[in-house]
N, C-alpha and C. Protein backbone atom coordinates (compact mmCIF):
# COMPACT_ATOMS: atom_id res chain seq x y z
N UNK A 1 0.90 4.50 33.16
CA UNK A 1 1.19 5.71 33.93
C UNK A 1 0.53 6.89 33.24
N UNK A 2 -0.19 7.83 33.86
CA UNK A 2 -0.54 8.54 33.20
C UNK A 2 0.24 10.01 32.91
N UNK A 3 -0.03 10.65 31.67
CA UNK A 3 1.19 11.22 31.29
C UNK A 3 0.43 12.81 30.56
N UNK A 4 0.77 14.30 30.40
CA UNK A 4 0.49 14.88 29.37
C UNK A 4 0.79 15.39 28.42
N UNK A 5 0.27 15.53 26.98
CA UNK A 5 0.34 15.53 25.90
C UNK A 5 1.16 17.04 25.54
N UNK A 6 2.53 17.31 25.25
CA UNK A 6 3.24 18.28 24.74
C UNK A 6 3.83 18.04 23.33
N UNK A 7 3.91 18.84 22.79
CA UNK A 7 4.27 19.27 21.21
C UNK A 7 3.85 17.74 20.48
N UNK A 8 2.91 16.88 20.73
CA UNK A 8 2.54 15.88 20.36
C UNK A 8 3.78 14.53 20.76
N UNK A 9 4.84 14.89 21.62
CA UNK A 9 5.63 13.86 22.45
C UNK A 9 4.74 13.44 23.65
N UNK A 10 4.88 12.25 24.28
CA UNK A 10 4.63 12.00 25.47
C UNK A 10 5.52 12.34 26.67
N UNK A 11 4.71 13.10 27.46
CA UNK A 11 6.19 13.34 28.71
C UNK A 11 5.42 12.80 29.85
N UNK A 12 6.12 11.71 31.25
CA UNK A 12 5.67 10.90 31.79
C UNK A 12 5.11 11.97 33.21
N UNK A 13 4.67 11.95 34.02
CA UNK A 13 3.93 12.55 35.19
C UNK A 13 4.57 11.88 35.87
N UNK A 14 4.85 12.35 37.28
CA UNK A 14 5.29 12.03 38.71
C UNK A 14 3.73 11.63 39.43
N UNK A 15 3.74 10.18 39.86
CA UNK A 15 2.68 10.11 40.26
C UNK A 15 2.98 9.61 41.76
N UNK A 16 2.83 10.31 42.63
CA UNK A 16 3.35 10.10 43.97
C UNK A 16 1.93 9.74 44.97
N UNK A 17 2.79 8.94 46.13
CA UNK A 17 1.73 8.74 47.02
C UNK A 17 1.22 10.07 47.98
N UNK A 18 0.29 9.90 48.75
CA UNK A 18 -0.33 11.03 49.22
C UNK A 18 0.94 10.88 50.42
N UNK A 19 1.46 12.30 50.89
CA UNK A 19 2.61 12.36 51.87
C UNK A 19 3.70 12.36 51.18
N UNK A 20 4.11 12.05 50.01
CA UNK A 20 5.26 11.49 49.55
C UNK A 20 5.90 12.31 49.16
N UNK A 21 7.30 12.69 49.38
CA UNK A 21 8.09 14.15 48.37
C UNK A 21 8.70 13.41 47.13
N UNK A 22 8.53 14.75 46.46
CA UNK A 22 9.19 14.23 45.13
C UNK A 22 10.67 14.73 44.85
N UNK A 23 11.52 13.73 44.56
CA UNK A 23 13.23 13.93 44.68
C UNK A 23 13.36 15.30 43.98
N UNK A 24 14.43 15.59 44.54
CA UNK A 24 14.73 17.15 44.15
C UNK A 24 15.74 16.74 42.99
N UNK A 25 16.05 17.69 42.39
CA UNK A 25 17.27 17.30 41.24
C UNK A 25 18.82 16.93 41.71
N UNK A 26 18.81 17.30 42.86
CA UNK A 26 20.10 16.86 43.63
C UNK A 26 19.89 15.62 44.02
N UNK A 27 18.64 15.34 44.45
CA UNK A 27 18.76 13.63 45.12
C UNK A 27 19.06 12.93 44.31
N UNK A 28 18.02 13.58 43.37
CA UNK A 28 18.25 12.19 41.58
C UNK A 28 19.76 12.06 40.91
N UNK A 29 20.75 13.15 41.15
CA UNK A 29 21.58 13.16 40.97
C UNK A 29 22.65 12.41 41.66
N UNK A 30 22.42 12.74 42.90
CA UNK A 30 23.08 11.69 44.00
C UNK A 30 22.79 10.43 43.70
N UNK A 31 21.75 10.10 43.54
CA UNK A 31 21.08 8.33 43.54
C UNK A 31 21.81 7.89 42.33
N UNK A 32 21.94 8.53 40.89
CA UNK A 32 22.27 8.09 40.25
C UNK A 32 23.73 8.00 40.38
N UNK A 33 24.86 8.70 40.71
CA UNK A 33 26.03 8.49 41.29
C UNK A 33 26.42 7.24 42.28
N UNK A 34 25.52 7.13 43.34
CA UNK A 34 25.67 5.37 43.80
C UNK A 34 25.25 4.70 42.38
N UNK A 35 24.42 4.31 42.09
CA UNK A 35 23.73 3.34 41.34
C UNK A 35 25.43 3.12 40.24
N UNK A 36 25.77 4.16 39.63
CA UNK A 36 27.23 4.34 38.85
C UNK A 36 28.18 3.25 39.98
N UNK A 37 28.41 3.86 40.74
CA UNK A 37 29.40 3.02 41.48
C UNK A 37 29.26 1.94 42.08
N UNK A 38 28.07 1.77 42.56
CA UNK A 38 27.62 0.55 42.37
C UNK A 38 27.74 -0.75 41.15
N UNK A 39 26.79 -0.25 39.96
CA UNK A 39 27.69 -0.91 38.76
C UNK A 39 29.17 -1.21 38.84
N UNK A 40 29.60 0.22 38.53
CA UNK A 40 31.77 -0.11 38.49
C UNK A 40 31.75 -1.15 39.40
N UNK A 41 31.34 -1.62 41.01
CA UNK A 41 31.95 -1.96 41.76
C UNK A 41 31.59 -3.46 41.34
N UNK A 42 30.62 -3.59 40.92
CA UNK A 42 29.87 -4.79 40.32
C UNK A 42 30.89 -5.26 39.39
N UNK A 43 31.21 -4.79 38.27
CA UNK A 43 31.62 -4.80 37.49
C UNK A 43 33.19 -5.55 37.86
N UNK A 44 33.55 -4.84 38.62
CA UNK A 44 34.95 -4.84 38.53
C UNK A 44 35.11 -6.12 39.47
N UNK A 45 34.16 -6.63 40.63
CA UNK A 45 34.16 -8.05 41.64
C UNK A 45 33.96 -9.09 40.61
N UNK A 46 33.01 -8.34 39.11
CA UNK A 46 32.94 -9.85 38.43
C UNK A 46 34.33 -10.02 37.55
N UNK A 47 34.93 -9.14 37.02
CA UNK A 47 36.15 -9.44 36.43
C UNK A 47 37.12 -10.38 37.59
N UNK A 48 37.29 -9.46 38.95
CA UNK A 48 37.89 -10.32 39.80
C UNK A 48 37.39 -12.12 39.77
N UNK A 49 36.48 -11.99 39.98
CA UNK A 49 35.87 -13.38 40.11
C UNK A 49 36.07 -14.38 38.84
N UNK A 50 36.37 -13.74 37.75
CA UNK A 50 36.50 -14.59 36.11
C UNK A 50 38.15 -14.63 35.91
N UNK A 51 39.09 -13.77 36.64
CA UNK A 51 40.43 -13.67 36.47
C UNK A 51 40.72 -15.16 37.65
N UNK A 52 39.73 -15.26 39.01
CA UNK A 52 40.17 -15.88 39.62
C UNK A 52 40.00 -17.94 39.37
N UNK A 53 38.41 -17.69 38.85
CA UNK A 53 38.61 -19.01 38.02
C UNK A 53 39.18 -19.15 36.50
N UNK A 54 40.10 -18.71 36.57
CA UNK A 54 40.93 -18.95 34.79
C UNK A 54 41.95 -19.98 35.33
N UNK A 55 42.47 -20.80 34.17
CA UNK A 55 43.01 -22.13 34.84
C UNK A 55 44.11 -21.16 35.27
N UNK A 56 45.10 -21.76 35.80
CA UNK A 56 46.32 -20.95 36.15
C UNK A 56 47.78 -21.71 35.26
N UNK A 57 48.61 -20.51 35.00
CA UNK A 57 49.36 -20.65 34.14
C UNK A 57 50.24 -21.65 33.97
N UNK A 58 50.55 -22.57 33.22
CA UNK A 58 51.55 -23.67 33.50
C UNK A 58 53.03 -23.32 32.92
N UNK A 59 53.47 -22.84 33.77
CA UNK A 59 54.79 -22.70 34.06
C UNK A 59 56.04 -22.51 35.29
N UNK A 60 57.30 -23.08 34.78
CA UNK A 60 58.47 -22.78 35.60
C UNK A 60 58.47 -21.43 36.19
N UNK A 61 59.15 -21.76 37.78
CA UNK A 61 59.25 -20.69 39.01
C UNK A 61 60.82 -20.36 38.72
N UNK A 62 61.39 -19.96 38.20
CA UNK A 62 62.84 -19.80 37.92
C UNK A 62 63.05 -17.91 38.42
N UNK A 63 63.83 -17.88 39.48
CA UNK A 63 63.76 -16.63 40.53
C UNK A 63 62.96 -15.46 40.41
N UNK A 64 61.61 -15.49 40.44
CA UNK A 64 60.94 -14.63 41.17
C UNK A 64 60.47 -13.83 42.17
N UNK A 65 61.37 -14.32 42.60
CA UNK A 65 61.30 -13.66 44.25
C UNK A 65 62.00 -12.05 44.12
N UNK A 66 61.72 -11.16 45.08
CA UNK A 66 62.37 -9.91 44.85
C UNK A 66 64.36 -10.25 45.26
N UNK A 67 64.32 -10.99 46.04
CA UNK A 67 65.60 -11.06 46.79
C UNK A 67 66.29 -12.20 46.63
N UNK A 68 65.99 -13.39 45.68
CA UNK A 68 66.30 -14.46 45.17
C UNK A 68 67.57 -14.49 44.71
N UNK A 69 68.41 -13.69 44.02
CA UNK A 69 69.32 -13.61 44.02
C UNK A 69 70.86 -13.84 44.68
N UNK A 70 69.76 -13.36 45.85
CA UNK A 70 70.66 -13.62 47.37
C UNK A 70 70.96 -15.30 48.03
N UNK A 71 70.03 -15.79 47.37
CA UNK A 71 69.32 -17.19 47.76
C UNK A 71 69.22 -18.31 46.44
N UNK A 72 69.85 -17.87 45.72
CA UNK A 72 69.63 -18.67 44.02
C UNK A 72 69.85 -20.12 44.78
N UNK A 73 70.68 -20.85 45.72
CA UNK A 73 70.42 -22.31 45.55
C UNK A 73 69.18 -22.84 46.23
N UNK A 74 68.59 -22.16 46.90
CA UNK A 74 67.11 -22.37 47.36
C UNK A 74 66.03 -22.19 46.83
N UNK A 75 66.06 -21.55 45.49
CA UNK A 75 64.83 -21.24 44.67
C UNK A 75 65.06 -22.78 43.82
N UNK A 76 63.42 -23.56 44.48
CA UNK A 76 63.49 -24.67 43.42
C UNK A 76 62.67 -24.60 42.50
N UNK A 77 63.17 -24.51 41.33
CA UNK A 77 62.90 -24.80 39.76
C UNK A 77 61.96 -25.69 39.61
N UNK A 78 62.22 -26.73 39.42
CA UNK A 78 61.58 -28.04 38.84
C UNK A 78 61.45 -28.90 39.70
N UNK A 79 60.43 -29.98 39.92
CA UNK A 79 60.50 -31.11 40.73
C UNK A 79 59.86 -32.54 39.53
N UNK A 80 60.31 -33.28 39.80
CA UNK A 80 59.97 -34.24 38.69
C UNK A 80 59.98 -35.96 38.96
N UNK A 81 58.93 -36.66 39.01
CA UNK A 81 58.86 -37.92 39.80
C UNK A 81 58.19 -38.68 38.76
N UNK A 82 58.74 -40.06 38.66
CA UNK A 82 58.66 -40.77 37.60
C UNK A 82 59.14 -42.28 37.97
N UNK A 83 58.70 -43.70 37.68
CA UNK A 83 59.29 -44.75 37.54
C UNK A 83 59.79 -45.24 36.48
N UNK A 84 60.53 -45.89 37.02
CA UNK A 84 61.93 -46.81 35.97
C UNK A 84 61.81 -48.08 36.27
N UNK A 85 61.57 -48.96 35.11
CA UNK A 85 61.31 -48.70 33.89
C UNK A 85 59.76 -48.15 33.96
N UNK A 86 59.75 -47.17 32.77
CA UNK A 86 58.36 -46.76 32.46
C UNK A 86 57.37 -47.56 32.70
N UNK A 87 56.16 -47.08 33.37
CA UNK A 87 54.88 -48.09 33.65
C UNK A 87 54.79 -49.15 34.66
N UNK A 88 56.53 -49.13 35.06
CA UNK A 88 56.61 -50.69 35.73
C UNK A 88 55.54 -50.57 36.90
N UNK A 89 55.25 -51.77 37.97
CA UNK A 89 54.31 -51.96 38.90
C UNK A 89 55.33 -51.72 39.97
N UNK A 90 54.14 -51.45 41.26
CA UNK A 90 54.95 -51.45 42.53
C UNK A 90 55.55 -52.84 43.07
N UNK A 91 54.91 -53.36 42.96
CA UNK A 91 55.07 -55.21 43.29
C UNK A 91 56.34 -55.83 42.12
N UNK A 92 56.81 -54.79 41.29
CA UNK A 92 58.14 -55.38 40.78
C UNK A 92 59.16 -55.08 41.70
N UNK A 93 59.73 -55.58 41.77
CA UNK A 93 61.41 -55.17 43.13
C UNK A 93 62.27 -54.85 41.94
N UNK A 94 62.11 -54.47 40.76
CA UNK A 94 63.23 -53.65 39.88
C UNK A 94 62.57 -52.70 39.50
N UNK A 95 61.60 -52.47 39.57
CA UNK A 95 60.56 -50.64 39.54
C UNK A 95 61.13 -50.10 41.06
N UNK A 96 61.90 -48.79 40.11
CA UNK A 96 62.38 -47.82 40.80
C UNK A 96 61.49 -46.79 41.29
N UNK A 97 61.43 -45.53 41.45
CA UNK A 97 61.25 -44.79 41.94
C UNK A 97 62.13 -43.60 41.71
N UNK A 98 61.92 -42.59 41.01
CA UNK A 98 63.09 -41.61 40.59
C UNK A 98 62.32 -40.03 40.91
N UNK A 99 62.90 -39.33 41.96
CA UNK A 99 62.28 -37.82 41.89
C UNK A 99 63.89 -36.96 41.90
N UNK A 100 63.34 -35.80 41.21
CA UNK A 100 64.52 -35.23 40.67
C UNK A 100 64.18 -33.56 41.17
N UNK A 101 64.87 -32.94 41.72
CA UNK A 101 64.68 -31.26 41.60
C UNK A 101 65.72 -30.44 41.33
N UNK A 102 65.42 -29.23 40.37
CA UNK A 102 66.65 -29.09 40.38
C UNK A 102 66.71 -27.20 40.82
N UNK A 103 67.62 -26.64 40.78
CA UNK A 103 67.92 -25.12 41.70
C UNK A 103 68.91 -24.38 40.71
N UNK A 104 68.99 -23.14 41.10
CA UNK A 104 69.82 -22.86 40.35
C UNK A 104 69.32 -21.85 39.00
N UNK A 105 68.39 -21.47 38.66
CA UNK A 105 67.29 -21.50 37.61
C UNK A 105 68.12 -20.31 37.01
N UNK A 106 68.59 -19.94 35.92
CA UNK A 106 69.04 -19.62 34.68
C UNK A 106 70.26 -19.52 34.75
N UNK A 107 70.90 -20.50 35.86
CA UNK A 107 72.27 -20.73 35.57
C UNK A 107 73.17 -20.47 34.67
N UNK A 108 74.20 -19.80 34.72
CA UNK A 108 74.96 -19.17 33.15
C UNK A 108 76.31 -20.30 33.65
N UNK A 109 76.11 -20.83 32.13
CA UNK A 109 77.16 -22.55 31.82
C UNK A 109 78.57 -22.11 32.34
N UNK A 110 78.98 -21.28 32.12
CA UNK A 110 80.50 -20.63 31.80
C UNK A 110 80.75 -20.46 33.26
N UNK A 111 79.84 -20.00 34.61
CA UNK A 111 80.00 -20.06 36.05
C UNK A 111 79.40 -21.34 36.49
N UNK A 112 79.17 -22.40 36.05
CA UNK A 112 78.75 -23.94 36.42
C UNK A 112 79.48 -24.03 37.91
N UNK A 113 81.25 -23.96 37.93
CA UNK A 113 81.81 -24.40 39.03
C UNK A 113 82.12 -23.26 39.83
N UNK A 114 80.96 -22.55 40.23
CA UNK A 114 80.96 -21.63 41.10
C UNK A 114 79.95 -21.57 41.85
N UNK A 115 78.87 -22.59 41.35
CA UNK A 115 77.41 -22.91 42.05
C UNK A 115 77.47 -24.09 43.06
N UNK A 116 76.78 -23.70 44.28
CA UNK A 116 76.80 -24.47 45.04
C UNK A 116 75.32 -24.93 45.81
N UNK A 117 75.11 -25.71 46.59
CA UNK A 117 73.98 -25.81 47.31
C UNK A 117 74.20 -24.94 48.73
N UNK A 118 72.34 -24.80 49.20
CA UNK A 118 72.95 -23.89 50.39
C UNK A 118 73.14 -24.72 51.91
N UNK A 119 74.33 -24.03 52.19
CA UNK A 119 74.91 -24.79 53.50
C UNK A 119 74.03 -24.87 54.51
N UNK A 120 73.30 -23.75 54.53
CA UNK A 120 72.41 -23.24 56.11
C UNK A 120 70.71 -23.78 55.34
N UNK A 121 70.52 -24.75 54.90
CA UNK A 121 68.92 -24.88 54.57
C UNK A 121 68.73 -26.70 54.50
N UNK A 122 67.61 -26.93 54.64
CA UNK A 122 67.01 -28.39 54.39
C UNK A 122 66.29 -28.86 53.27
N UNK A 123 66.42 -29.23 51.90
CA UNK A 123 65.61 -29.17 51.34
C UNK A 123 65.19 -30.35 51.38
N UNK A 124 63.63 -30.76 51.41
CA UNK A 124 63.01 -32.15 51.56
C UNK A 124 61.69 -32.15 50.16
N UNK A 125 62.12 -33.45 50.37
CA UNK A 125 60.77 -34.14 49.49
C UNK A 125 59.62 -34.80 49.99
N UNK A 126 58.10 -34.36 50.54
CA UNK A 126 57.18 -35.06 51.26
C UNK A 126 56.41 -36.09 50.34
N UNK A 127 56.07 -37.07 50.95
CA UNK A 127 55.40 -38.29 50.27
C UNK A 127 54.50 -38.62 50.78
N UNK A 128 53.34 -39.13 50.22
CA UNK A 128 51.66 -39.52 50.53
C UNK A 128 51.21 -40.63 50.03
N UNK A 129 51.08 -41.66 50.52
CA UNK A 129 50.27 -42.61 50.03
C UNK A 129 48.70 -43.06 50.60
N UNK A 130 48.01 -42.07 51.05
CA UNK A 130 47.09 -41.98 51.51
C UNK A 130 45.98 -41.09 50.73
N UNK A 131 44.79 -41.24 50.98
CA UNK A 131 43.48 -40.70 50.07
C UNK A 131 43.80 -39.11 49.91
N UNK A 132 44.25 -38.68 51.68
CA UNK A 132 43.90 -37.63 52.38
C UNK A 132 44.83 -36.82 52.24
N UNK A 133 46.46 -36.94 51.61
CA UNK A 133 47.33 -36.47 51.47
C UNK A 133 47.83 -36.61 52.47
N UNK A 134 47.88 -36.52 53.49
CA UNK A 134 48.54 -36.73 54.72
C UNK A 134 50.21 -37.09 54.17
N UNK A 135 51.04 -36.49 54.47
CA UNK A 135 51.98 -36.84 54.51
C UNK A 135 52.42 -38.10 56.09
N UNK A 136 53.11 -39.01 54.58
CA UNK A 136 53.30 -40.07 55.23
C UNK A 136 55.11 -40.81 55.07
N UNK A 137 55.69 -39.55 54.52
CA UNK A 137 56.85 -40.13 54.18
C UNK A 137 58.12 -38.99 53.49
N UNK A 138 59.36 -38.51 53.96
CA UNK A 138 60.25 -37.85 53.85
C UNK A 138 61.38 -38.03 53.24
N UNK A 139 61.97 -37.35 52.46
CA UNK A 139 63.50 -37.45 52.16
C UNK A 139 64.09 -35.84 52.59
N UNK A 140 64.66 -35.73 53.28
CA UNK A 140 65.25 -34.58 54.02
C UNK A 140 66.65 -34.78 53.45
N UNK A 141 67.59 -33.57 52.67
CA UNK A 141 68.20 -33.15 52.38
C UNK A 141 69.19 -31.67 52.94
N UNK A 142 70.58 -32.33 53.32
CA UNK A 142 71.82 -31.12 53.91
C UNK A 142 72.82 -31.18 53.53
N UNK A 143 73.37 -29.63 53.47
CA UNK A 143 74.87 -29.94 52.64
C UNK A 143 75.65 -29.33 53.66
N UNK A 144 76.62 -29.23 53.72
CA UNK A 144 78.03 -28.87 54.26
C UNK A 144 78.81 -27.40 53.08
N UNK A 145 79.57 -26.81 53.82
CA UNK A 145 79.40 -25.97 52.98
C UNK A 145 80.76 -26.49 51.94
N UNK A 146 81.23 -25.27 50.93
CA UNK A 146 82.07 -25.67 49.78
C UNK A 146 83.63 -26.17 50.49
N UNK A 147 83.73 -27.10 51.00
CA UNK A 147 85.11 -26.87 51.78
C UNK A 147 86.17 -28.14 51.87
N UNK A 148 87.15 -27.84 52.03
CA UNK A 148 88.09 -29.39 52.15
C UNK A 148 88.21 -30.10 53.79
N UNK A 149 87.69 -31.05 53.61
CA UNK A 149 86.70 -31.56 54.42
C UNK A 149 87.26 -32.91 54.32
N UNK A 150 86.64 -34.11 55.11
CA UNK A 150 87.38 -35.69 54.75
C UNK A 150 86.56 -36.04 53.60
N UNK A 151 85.82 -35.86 53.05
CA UNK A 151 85.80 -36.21 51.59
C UNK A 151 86.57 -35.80 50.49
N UNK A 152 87.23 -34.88 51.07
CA UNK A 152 88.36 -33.63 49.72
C UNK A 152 89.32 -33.07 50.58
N UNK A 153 89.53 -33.83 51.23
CA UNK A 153 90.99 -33.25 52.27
C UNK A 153 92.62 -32.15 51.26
N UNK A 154 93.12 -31.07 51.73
CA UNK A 154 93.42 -30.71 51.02
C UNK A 154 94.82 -31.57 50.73
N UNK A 155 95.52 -31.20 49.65
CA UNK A 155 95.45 -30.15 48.32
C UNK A 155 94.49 -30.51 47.32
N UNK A 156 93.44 -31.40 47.62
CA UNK A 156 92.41 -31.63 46.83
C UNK A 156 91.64 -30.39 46.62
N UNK A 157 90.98 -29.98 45.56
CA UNK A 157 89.81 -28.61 45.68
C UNK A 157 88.82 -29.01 46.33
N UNK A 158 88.47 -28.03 46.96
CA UNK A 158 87.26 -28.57 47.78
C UNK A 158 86.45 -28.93 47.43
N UNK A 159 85.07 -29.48 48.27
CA UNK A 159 84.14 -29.60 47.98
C UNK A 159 82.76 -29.86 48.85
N UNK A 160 81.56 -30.48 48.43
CA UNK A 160 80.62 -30.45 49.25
C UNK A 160 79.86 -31.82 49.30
N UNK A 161 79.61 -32.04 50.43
CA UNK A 161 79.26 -33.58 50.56
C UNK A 161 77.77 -32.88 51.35
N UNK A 162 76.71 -34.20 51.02
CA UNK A 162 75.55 -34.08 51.59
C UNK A 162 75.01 -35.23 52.97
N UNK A 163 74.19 -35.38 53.42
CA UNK A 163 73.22 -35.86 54.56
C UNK A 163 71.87 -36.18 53.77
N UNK A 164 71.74 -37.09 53.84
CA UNK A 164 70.29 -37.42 53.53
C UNK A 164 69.68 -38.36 54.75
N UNK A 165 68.55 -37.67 54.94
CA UNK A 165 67.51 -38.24 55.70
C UNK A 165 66.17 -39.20 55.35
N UNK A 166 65.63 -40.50 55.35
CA UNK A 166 64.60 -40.91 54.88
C UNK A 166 63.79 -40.98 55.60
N UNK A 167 62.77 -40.65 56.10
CA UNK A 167 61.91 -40.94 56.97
C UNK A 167 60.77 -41.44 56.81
N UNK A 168 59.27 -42.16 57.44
CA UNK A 168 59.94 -41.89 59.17
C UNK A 168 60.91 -42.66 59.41
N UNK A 169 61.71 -43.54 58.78
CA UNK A 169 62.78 -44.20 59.54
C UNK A 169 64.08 -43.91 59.75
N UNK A 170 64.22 -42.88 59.54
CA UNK A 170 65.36 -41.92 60.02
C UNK A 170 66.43 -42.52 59.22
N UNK A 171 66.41 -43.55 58.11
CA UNK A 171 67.41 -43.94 57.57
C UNK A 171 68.54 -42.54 56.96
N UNK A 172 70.02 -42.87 57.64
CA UNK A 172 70.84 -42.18 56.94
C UNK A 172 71.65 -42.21 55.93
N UNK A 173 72.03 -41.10 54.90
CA UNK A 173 73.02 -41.35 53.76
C UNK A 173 74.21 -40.09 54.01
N UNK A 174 75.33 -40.14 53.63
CA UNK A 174 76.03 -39.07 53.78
C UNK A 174 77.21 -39.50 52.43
N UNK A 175 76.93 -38.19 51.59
CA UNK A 175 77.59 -38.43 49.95
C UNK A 175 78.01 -37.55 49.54
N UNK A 176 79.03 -37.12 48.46
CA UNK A 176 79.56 -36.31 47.60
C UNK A 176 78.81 -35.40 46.70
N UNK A 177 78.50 -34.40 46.67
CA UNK A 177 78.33 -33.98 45.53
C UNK A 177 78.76 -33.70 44.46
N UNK A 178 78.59 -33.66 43.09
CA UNK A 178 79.41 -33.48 41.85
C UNK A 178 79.22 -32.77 41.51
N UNK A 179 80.53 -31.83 41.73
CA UNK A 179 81.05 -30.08 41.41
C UNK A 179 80.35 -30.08 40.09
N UNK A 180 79.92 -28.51 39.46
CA UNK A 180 79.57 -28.02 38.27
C UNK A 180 81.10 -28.24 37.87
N UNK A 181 81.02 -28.36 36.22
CA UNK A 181 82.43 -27.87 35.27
C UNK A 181 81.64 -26.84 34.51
N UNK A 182 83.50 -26.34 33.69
CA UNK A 182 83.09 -25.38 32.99
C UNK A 182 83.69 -25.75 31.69
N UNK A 183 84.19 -26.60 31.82
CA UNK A 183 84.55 -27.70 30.31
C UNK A 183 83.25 -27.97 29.48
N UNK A 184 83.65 -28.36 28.22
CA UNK A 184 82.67 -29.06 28.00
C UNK A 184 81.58 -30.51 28.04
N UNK A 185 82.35 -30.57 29.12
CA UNK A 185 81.65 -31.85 29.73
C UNK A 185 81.67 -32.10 31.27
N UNK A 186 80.96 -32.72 31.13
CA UNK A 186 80.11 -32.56 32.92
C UNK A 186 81.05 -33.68 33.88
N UNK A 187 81.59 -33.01 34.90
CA UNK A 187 82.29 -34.20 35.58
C UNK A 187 81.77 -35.51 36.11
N UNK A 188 82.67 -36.57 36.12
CA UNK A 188 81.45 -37.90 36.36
C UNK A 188 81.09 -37.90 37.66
N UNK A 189 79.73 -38.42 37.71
CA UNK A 189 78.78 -38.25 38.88
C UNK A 189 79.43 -38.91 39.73
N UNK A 190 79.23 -38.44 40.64
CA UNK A 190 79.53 -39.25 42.43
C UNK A 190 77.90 -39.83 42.90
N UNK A 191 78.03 -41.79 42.70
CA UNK A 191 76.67 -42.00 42.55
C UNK A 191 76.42 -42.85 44.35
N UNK A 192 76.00 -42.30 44.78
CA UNK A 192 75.70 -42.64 46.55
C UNK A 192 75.18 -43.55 46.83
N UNK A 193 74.85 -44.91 47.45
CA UNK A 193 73.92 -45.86 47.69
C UNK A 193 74.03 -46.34 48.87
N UNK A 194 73.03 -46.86 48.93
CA UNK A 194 72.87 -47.43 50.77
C UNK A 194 71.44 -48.18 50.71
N UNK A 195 71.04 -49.54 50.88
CA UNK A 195 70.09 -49.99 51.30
C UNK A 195 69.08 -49.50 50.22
N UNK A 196 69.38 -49.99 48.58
CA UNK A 196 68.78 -50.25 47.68
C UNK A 196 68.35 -48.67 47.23
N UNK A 197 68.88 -47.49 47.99
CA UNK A 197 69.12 -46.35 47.46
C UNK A 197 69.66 -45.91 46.30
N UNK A 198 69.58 -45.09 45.56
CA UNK A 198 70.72 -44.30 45.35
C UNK A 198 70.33 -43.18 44.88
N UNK A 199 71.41 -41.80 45.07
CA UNK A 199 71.33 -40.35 45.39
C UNK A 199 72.36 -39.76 44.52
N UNK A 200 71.99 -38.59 43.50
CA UNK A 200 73.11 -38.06 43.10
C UNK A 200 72.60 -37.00 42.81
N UNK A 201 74.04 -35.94 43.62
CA UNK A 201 73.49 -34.17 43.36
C UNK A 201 74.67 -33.66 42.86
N UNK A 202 74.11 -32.60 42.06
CA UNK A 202 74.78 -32.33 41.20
C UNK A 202 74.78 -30.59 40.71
N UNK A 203 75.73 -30.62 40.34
CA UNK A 203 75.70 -28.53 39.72
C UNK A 203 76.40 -28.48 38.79
């Protein structure tokens, strides 16, 4: 570029085409103000983009919700699926099948028998044995609410019995649940079975 010679510094020349205006100090000023925000905006889509592939955090959902409170037996905690005995094969007929969830999430011990499941909700477990996920298989879950009922007819304390659904074969279960204590020990389970089932809920 050709340039002329001041106090022995080089200072660069505007070398423009014939027709061409040369930016005023406001344009250059302007241009450089996009080009700024431009960058920031750059800048800030690539942070988005590096926050969005970071693995994601491994941890428990224990009531986060704004209004959860309202709803504590519907916020599920944990879900957890596993065979018994460990490792066993499907083709054993004594390899179980065990999934577990549990609600309730920072439950304080001392109100144990004041927790209940919720009367007005379904909670289900979907199952896939296919490439595609496709759900191919249900356990649908209902409770009844806390009450003396023909499972706890009174002067018994009340209580809450469930509905279980298996599907697709609509197989039914209908069982006890086992009240929270506030002893130090947990009352004995009410253990449900039906057709090589078995179901036990608990607070």
């Amino acid at each position: 570029m050709p340039s002329k010679e001041s106090g022995g510094v080089a200072e660069p020349e505007v070398v423009r085409a014939p027709g061409a205006e040369v930016p005023s100090a406001t344009q250059s000023s302007l241009g450089a103000t996009i080009m700024r925000k431009r960058f920031l905006a750059g800048v800030a889509a690539l942070a988005a983009a590096l926050l969005w592939l970071q693995t994601p955090a491994v941890a428990a959902d224990h009531r986060d919700a704004p209004t959860i409170d309202d709803y504590s037996a519907i916020d599920i905690n944990d879900v957890y699926m596993f065979r018994n005995p460990s490792g066993c094969s499907v083709s054993d007929t004594n390899c179980k099948l065990v999934v577990v969830m549990s609600v309730q999430g920072v439950a304080d011990k001392n109100f144990a028998s004041s927790y209940h499941f919720q009367s007005d909700a379904v909670y289900r477990f979907n199952f896939s044995n296919v490439k595609d996920g496709r759900q191919t298989a249900n356990i649908d879950f209902s409770f009844t609410g806390f009450i003396n009922g023909a499972a706890c007819p009174a002067p018994l304390p009340p209580c809450q019995t469930f509905t279980a659904g298996f599907g697709p074969g609509n197989t039914r279960m209908i069982g006890t649940v086992t009240q929270g204590s506030n002893g130090p020990t947990h009352n004995p389970p009410f253990i449900n079975a039906s057709n090589g089932v078995r179901a036990v809920w608990g607070l």
